[in-house]
N, C-alpha and C. Protein backbone atom coordinates (compact mmCIF):
# COMPACT_ATOMS: atom_id res chain seq x y z
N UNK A 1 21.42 -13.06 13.89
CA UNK A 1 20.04 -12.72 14.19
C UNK A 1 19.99 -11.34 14.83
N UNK A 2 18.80 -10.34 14.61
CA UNK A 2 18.74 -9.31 15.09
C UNK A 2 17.91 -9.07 16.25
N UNK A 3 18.41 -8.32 17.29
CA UNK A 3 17.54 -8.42 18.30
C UNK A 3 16.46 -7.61 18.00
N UNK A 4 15.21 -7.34 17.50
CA UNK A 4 14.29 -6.63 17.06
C UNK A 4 13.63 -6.18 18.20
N UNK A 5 13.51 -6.32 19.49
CA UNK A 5 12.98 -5.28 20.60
C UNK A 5 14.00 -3.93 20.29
N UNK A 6 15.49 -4.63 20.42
CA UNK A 6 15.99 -3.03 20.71
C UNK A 6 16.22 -2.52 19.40
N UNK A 7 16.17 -2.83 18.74
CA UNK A 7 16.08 -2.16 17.38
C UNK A 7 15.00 -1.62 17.33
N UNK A 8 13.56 -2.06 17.44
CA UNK A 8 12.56 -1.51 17.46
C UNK A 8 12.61 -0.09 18.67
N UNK A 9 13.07 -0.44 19.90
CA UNK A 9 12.72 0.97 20.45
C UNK A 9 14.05 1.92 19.92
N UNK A 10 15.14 1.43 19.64
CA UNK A 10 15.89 2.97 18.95
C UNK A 10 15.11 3.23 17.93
N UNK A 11 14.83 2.46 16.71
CA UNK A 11 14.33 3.05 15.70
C UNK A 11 13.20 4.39 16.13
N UNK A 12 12.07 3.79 17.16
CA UNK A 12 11.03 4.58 17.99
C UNK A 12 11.70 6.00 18.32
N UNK A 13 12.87 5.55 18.75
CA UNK A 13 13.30 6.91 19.82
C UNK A 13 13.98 7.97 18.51
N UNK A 14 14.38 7.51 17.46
CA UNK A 14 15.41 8.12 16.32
C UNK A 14 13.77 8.86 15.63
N UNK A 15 12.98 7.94 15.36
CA UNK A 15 11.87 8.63 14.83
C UNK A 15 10.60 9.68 15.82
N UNK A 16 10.78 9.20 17.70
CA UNK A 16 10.33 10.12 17.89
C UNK A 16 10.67 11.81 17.74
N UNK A 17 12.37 11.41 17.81
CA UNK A 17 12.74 12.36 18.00
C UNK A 17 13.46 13.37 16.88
N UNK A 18 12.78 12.62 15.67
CA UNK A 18 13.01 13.40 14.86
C UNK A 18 12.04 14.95 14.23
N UNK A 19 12.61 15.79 14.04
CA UNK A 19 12.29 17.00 13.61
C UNK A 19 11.56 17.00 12.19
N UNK A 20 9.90 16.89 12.60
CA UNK A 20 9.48 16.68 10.97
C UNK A 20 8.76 18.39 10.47
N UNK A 21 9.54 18.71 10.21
CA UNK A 21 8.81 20.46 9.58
C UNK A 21 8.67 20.42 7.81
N UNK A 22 8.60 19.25 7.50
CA UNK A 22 8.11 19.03 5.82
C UNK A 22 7.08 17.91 5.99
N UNK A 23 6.12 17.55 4.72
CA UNK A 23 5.44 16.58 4.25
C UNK A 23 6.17 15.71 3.48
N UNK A 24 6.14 14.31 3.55
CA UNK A 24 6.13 13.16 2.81
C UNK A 24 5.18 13.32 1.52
N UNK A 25 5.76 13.59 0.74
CA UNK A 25 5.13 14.24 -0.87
C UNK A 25 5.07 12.73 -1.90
N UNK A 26 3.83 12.43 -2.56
CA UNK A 26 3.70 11.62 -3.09
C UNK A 26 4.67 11.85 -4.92
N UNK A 27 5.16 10.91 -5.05
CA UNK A 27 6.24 11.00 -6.25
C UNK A 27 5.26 10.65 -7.66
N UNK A 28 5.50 11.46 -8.61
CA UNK A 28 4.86 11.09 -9.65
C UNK A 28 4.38 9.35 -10.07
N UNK A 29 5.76 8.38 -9.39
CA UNK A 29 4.93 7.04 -10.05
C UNK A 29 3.64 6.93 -9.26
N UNK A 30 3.65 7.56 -8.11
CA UNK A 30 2.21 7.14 -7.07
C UNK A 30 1.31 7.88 -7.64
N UNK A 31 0.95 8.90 -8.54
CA UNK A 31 0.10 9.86 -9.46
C UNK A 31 -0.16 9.36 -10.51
N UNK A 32 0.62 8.52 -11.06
CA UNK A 32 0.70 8.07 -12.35
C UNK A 32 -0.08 6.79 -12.36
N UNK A 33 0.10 5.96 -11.12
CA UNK A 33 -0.46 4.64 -10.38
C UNK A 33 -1.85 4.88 -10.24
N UNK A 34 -2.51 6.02 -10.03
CA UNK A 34 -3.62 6.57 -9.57
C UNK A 34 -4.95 6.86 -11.36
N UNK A 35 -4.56 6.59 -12.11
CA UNK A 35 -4.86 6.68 -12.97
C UNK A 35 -6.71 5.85 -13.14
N UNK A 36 -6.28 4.29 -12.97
CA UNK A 36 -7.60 3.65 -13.21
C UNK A 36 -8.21 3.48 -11.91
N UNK A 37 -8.03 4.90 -10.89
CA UNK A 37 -8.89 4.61 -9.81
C UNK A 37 -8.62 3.76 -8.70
N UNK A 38 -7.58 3.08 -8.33
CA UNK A 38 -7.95 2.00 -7.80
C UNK A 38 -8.15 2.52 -6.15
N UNK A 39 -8.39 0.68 -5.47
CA UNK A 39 -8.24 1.42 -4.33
C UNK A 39 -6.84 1.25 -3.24
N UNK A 40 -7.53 2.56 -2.79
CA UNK A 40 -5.50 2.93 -1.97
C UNK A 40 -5.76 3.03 -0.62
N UNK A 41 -5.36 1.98 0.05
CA UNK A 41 -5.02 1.54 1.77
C UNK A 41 -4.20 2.45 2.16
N UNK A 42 -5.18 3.41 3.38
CA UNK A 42 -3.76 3.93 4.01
C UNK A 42 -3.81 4.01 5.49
N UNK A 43 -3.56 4.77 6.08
CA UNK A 43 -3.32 4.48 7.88
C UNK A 43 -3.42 6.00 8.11
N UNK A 44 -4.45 5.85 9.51
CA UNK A 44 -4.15 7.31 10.14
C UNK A 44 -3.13 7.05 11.41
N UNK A 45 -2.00 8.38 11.14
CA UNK A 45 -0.46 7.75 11.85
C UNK A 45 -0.72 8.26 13.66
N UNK A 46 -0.06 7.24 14.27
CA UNK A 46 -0.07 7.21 15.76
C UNK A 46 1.36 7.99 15.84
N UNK A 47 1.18 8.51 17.20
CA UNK A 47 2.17 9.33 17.35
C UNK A 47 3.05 9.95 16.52
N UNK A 48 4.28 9.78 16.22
CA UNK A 48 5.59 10.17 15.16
C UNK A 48 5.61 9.69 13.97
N UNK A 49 4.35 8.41 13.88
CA UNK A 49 4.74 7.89 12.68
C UNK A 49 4.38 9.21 11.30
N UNK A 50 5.15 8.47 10.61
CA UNK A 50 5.37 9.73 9.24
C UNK A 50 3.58 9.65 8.38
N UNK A 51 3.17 10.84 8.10
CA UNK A 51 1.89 11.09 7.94
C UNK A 51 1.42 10.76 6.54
N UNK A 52 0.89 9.68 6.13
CA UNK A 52 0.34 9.29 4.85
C UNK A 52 -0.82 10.59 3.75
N UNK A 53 -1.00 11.56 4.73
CA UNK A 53 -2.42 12.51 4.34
C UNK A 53 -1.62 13.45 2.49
N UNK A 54 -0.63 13.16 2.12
CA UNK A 54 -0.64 13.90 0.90
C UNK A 54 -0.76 12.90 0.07
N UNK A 55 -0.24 11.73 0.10
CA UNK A 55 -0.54 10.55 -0.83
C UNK A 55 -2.41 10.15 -0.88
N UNK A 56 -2.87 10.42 0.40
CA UNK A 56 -4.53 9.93 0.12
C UNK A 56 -5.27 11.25 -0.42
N UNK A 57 -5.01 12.86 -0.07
CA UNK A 57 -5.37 13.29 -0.93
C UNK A 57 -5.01 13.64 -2.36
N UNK A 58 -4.13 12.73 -2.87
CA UNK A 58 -3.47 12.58 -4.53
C UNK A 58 -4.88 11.88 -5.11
N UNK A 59 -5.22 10.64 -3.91
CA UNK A 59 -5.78 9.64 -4.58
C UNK A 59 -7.47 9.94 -4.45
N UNK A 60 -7.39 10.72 -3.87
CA UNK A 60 -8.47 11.24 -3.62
C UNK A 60 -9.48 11.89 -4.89
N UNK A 61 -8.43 12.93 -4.87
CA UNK A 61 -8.22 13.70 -6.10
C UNK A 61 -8.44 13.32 -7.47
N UNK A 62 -7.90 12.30 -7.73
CA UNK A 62 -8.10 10.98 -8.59
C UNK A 62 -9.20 10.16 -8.65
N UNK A 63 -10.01 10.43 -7.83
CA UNK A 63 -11.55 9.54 -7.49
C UNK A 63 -10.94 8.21 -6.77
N UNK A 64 -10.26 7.94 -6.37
CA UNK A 64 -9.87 6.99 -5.75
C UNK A 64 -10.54 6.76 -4.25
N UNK A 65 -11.23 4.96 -4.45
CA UNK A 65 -11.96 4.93 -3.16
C UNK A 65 -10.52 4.57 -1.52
N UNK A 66 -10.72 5.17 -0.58
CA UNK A 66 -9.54 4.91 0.39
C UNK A 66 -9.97 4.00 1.15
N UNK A 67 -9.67 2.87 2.07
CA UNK A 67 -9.23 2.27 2.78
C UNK A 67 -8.79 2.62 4.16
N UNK A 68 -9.05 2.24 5.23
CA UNK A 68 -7.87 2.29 6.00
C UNK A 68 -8.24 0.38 6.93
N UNK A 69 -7.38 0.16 7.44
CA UNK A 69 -7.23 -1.23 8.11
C UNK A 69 -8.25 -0.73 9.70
N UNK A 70 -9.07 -2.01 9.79
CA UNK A 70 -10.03 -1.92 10.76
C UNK A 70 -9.04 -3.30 11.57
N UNK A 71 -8.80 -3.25 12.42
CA UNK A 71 -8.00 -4.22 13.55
C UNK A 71 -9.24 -4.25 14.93
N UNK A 72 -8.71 -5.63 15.46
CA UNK A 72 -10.17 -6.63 16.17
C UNK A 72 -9.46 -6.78 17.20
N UNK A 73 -8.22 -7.33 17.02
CA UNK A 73 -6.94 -8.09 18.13
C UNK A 73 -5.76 -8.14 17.35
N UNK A 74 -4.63 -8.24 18.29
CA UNK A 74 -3.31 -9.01 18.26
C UNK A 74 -3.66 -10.04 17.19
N UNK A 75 -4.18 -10.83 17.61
CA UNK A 75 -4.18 -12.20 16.84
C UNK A 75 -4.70 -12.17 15.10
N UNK A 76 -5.74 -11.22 15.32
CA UNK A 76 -6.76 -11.42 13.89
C UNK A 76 -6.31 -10.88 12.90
N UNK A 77 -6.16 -11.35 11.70
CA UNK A 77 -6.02 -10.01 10.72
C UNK A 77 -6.69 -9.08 10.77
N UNK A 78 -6.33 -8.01 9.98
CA UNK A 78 -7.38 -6.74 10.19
C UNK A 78 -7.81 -6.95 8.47
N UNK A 79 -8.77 -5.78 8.16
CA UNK A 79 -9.59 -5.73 7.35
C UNK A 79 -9.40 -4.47 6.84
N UNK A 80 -9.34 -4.08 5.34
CA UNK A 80 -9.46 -3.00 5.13
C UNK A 80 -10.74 -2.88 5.03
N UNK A 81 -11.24 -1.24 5.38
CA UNK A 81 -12.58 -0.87 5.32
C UNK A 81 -12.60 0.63 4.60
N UNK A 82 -13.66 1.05 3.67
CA UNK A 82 -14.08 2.26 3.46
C UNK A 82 -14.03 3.19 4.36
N UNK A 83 -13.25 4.20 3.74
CA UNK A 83 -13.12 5.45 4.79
C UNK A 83 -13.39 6.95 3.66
N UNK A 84 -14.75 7.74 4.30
CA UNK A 84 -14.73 8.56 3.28
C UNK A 84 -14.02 9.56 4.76
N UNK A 85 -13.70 10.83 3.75
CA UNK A 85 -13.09 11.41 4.06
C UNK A 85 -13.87 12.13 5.56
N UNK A 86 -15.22 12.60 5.46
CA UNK A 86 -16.00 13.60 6.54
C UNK A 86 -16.42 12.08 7.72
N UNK A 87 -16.11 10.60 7.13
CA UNK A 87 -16.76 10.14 7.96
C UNK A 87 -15.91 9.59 9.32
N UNK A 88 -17.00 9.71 10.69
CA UNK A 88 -15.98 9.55 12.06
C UNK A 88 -15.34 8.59 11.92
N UNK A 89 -14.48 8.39 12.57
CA UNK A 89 -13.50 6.94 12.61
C UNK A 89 -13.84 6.82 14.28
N UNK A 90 -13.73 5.13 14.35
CA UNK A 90 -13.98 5.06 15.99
C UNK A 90 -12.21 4.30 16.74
N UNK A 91 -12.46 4.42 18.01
CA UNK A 91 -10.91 3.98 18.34
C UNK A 91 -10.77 2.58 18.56
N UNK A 92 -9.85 1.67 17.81
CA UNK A 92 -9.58 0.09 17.78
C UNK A 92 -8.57 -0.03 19.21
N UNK A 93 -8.07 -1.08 18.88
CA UNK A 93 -7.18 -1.70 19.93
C UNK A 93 -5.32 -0.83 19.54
N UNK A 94 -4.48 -0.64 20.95
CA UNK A 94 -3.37 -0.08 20.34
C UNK A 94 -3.29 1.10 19.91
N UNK A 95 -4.32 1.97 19.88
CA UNK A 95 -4.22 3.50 19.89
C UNK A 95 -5.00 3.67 18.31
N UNK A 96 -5.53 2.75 17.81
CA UNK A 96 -5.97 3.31 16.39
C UNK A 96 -6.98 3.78 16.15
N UNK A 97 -7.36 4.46 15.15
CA UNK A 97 -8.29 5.28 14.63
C UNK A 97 -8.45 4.69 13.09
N UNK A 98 -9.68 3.88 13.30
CA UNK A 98 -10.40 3.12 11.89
C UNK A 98 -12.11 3.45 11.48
N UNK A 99 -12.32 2.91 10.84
CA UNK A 99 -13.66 2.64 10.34
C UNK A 99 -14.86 2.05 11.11
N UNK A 100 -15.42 2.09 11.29
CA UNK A 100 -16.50 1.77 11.79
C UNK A 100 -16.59 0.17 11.31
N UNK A 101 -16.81 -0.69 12.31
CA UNK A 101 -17.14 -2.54 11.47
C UNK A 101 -17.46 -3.29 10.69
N UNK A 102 -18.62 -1.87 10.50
CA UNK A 102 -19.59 -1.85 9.22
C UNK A 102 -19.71 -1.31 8.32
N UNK A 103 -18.51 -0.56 8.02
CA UNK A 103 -17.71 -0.44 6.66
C UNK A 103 -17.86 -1.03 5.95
N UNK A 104 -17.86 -0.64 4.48
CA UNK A 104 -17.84 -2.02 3.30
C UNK A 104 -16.15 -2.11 2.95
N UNK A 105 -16.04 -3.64 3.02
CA UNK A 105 -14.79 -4.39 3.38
C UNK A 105 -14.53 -4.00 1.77
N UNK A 106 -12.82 -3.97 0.90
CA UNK A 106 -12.45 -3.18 -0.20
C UNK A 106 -11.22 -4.31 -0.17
N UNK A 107 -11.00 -4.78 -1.54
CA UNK A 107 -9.49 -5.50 -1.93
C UNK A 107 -8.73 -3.99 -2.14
N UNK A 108 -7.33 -3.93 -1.63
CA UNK A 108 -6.96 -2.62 -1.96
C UNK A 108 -5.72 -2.96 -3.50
N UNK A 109 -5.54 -2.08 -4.00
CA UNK A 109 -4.67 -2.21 -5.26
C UNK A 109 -3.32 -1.93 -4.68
N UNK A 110 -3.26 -0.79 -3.75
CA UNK A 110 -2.15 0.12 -3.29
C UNK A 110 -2.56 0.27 -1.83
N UNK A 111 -1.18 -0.52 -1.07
CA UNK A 111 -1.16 -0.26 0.40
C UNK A 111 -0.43 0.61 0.73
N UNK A 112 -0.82 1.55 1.33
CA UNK A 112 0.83 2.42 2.20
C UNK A 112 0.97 2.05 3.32
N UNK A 113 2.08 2.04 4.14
CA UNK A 113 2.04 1.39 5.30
C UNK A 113 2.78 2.03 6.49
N UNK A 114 2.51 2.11 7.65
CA UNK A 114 3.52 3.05 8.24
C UNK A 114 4.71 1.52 8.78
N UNK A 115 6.09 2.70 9.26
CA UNK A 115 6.95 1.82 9.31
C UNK A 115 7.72 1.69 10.58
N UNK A 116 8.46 1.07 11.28
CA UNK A 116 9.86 1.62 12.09
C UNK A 116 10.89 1.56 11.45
N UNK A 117 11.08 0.54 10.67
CA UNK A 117 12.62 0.74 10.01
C UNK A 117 12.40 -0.13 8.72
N UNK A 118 13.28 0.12 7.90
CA UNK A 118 13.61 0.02 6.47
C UNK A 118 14.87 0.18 6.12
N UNK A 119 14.83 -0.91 4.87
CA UNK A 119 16.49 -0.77 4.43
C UNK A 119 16.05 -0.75 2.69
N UNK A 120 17.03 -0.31 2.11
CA UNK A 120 16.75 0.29 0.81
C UNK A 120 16.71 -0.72 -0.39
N UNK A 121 16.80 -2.08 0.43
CA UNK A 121 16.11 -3.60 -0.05
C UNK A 121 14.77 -3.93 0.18
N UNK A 122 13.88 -2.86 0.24
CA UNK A 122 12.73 -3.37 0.84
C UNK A 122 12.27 -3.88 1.81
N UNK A 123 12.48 -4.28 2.71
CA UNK A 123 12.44 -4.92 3.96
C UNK A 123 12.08 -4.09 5.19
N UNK A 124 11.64 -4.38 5.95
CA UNK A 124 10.73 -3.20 7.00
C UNK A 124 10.15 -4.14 7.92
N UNK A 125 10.58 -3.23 8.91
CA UNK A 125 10.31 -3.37 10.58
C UNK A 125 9.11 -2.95 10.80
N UNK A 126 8.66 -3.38 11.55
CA UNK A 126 6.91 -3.09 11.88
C UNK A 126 6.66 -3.26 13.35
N UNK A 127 5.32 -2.81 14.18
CA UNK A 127 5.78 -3.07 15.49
C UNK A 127 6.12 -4.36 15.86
N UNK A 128 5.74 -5.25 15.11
CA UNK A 128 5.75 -6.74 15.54
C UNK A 128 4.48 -7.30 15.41
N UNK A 129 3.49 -7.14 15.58
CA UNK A 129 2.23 -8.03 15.81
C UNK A 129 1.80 -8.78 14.37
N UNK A 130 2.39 -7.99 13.19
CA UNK A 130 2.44 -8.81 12.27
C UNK A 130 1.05 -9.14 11.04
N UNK A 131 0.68 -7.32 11.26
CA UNK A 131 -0.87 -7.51 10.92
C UNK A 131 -0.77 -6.55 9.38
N UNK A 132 0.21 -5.95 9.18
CA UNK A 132 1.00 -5.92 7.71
C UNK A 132 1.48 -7.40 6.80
N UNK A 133 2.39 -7.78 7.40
CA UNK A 133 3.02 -8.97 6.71
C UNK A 133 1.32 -9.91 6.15
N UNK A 134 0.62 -9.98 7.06
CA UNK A 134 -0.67 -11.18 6.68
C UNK A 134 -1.59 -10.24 5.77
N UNK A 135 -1.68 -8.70 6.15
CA UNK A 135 -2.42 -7.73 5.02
C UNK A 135 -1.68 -8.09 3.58
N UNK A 136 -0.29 -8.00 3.39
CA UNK A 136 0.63 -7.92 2.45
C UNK A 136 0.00 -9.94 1.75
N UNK A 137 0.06 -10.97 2.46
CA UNK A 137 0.27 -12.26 2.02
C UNK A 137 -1.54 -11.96 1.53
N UNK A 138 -2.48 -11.44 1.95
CA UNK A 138 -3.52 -11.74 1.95
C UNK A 138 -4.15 -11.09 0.68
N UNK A 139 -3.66 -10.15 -0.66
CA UNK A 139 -3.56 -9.30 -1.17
C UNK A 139 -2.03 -9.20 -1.76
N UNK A 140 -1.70 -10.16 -2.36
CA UNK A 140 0.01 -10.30 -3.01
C UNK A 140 -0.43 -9.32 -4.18
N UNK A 141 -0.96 -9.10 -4.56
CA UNK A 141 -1.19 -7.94 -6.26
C UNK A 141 -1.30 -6.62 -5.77
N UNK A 142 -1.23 -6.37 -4.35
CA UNK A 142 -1.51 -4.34 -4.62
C UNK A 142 0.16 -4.16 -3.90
N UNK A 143 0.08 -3.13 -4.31
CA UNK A 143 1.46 -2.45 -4.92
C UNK A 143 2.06 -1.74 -3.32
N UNK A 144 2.77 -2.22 -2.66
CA UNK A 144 3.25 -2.11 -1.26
C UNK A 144 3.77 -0.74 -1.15
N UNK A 145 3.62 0.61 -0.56
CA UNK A 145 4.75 1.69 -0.21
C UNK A 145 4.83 1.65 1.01
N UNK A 146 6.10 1.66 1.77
CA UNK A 146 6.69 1.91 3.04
C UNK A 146 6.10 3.60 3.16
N UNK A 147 5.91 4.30 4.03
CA UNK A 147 5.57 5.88 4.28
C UNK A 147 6.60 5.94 5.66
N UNK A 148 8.11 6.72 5.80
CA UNK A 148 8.40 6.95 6.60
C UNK A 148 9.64 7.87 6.76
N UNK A 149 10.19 8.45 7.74
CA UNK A 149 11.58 9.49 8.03
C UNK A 149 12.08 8.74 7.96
N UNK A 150 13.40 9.95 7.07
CA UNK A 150 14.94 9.21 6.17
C UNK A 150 15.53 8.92 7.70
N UNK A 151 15.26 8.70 8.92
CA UNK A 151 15.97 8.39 9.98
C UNK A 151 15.70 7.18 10.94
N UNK A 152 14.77 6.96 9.96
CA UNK A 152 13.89 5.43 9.72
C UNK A 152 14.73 3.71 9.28
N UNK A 153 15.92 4.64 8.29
CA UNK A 153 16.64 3.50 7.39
C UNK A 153 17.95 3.33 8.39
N UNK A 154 17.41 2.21 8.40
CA UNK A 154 18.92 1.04 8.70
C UNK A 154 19.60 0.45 7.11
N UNK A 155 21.05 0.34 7.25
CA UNK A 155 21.63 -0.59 6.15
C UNK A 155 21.20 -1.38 6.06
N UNK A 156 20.92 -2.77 6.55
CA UNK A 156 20.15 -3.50 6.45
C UNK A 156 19.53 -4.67 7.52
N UNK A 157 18.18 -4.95 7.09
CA UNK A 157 17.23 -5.87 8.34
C UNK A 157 17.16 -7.13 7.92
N UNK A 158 17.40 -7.75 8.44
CA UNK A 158 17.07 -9.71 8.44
C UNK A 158 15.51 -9.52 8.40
N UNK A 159 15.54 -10.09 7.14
CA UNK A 159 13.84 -10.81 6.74
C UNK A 159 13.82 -12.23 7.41
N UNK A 160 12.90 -12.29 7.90
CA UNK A 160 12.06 -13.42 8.28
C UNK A 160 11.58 -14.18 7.14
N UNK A 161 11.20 -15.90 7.47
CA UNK A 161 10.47 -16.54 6.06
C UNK A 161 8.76 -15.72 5.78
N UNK A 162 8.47 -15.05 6.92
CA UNK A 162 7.42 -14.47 6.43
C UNK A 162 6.94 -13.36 6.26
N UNK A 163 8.04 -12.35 6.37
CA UNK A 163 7.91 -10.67 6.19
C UNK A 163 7.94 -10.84 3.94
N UNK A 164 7.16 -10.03 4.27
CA UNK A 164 6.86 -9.62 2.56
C UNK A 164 8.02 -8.15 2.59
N UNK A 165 8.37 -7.92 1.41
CA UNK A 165 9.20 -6.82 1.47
C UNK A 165 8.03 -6.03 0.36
N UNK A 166 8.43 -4.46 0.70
CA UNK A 166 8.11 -3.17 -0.30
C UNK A 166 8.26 -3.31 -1.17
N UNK A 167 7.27 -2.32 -2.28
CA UNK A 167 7.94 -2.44 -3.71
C UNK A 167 8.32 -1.03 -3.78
N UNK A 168 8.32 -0.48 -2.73
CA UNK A 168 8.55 1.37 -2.62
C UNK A 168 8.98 1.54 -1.02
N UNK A 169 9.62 2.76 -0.78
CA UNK A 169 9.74 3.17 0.55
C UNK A 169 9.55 4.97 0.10
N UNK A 170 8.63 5.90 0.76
CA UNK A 170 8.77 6.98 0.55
C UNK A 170 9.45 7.60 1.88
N UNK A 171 10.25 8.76 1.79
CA UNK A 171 11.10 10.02 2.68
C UNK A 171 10.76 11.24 2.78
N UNK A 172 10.77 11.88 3.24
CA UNK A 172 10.97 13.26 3.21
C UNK A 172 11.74 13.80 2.28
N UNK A 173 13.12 12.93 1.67
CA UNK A 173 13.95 13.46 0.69
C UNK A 173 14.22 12.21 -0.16
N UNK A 174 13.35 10.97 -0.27
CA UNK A 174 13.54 10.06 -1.28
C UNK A 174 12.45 9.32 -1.63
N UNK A 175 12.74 8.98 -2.68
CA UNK A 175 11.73 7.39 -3.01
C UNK A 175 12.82 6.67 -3.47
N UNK A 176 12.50 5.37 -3.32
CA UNK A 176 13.10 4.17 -2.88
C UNK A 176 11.99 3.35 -3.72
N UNK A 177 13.02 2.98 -4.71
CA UNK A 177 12.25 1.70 -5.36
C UNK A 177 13.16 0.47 -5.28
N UNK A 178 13.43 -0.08 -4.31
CA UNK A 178 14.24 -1.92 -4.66
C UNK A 178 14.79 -1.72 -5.88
């Protein structure tokens, strides 16, 4: 069994302290994915986490309506909600920056997700509260990408019976398809 506190704060400390002077560049299958529009979940990143903003303006670009997850509590699932680009976002619980409540709620096709750790099996560390894994069970058909620094990956993480794994992990210097 893995102790996932301290894994979680090295991973924190490896990714605060990593040196990010490039973008996380969206890879042609995520352009190619973008084709019939769909819609694409993404996250505005807290602190170090690795920055989703070239993949949403791909999809953007694409007429693609965006998403980002509106969170209530610890406990609740969150919700994806409409996010246009000029419109304010207000501050949730945990440091986030979402949609307004009254957003119109969106099934997403394509989630990106931010991460702490990943192994090149798909599998990914999250802070814990567990509001990915129930986004992921709640929405099994849209197409999962991890968004995070190559200093992010561990060899490998013990899945839980209820962590969903990636069908992608993006890097600074990879994509990662399982």
């Amino acid at each position: 069994m893995t102790d996932k506190p301290a894994l979680r704060a090295r991973l924190r400390a490896a990714r605060d302290g990593f040196r990010r002077n490039c973008a996380i560049m969206p890879p042609d299958d995520f352009t190619k994915a973008l084709a019939g529009r769909p819609v694409v979940a993404s996250y505005v990143p807290i602190g170090s986490e690795a920055d989703p903003a070239p993949f949403v303006l791909a999809a953007r670009r694409a007429g693609c309506t965006i998403a980002l997850p509106h969170v209530t509590s610890r406990r609740e699932p969150f919700r994806f909600l409409v996010w246009d680009n000029g419109s304010p976002l207000t501050d949730g619980p945990f440091g986030l920056r979402q949609p307004p409540a009254l957003a119109p709620e969106v099934e997403p096709r394509i989630i990106l997700t931010p991460l702490l750790g990943f192994d090149r099996r798909g599998n990914r560390l999250g802070q814990g509260a567990g509001h990915y894994d129930r986004a992921f069970a709640a929405h099994p058909q849209a197409w999962r990408i991890g968004i995070a620094w190559s200093v992010q990956q561990v060899d490998a993480l013990h899945a839980d019976p209820w962590d969903v794994p990636l069908h992608a992990i993006a890097t600074e210097s990879d994509w990662i398809v399982p």
